[in-house]
Protein backbone atom coordinates (compact mmCIF):
# COMPACT_ATOMS: atom_id res chain seq x y z
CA UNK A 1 86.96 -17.86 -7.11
CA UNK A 2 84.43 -18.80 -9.93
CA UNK A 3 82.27 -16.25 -11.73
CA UNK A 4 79.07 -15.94 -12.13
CA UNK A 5 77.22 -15.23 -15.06
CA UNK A 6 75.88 -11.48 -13.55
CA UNK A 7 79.43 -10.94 -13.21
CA UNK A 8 80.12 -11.34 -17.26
CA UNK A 9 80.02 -8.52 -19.45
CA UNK A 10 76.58 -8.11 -21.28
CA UNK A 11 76.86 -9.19 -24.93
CA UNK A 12 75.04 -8.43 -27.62
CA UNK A 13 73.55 -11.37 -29.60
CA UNK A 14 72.87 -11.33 -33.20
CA UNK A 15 69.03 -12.97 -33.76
CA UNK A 16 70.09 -15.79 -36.15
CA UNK A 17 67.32 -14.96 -38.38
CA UNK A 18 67.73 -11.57 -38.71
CA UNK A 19 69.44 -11.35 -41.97
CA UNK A 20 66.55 -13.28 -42.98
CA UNK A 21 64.45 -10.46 -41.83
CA UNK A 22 66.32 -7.88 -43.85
CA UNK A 23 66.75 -9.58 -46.76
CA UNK A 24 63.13 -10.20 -47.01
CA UNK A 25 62.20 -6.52 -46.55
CA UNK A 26 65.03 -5.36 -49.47
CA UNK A 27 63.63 -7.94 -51.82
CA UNK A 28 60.32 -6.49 -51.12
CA UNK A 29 61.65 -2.90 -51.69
CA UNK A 30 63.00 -4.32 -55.13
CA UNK A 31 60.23 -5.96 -56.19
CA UNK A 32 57.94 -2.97 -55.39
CA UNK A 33 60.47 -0.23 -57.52
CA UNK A 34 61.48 1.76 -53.72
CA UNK A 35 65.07 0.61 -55.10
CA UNK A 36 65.15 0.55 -58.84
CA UNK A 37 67.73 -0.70 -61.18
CA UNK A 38 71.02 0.56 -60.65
CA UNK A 39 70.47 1.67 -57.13
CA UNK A 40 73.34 1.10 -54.29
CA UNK A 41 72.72 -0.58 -51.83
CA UNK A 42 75.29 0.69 -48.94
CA UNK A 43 75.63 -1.93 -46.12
CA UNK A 44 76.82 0.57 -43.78
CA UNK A 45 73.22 1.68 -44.00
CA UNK A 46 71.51 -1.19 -44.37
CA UNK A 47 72.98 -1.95 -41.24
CA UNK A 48 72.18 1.03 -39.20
CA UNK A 49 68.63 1.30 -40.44
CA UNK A 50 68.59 -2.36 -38.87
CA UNK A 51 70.63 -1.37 -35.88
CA UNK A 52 72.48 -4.68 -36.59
CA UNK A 53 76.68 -5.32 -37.35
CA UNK A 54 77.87 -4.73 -41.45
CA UNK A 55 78.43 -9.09 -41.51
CA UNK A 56 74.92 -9.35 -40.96
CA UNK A 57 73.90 -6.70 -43.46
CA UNK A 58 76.42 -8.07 -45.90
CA UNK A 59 74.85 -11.44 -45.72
CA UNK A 60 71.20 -10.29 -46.25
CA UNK A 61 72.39 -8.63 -49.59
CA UNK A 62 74.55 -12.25 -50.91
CA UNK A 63 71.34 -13.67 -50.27
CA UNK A 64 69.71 -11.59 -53.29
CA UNK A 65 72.97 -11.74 -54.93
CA UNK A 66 72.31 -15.47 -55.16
CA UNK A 67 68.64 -14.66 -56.61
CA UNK A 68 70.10 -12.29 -59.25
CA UNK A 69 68.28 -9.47 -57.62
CA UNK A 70 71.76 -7.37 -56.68
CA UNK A 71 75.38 -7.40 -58.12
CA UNK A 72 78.65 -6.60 -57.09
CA UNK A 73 80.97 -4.14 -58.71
CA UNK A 74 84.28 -4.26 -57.17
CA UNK A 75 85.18 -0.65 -55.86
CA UNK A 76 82.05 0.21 -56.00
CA UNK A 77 79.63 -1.86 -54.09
CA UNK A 78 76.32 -4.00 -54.29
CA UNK A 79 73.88 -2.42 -57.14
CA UNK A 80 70.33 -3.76 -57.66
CA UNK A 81 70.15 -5.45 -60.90
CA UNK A 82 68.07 -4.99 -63.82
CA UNK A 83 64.74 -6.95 -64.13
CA UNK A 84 65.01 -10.30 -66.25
CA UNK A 85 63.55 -9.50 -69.76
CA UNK A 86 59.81 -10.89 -70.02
């Protein structure tokens, strides 16, 4: 018997580019002061706000991790960092 594909259970598909997406609009958020210095950033709702999974939330924030924009504090999550000094 061979299945077809209307027979396989519907799965959800991440957009490849949608961490892109988010991370874009947080850096935007943290440029503009919306999340100031020292705010959390929770993934959990990160991800809900973006109806998306907690990996692809989690990426979005390394990616400003990797611009300096965010750090991690072990037990205690992702914080937005403090402006470079001008």
């Amino acid at each position: 018997m061979m299945l077809t594909t209307s027979r396989l259970p519907s799965l959800r598909m991440e957009d490849p580019r949608l961490y892109r997406r988010i991370h874009a609009e947080l850096a935007a958020r943290i440029s503009a002061g919306t999340y100031a210095a020292g705010t959390r950033l929770d993934i959990g709702l990160i991800a809900d706000e973006w109806d998306t999974t907690r990996t692809t939330a989690a990426k979005a924030v390394r990616l400003l991790a990797g611009e300096g924009r965010v750090e991690f504090y072990s037990g205690m999550g992702w914080y937005v960092s403090e402006p470079p000094a001008s």
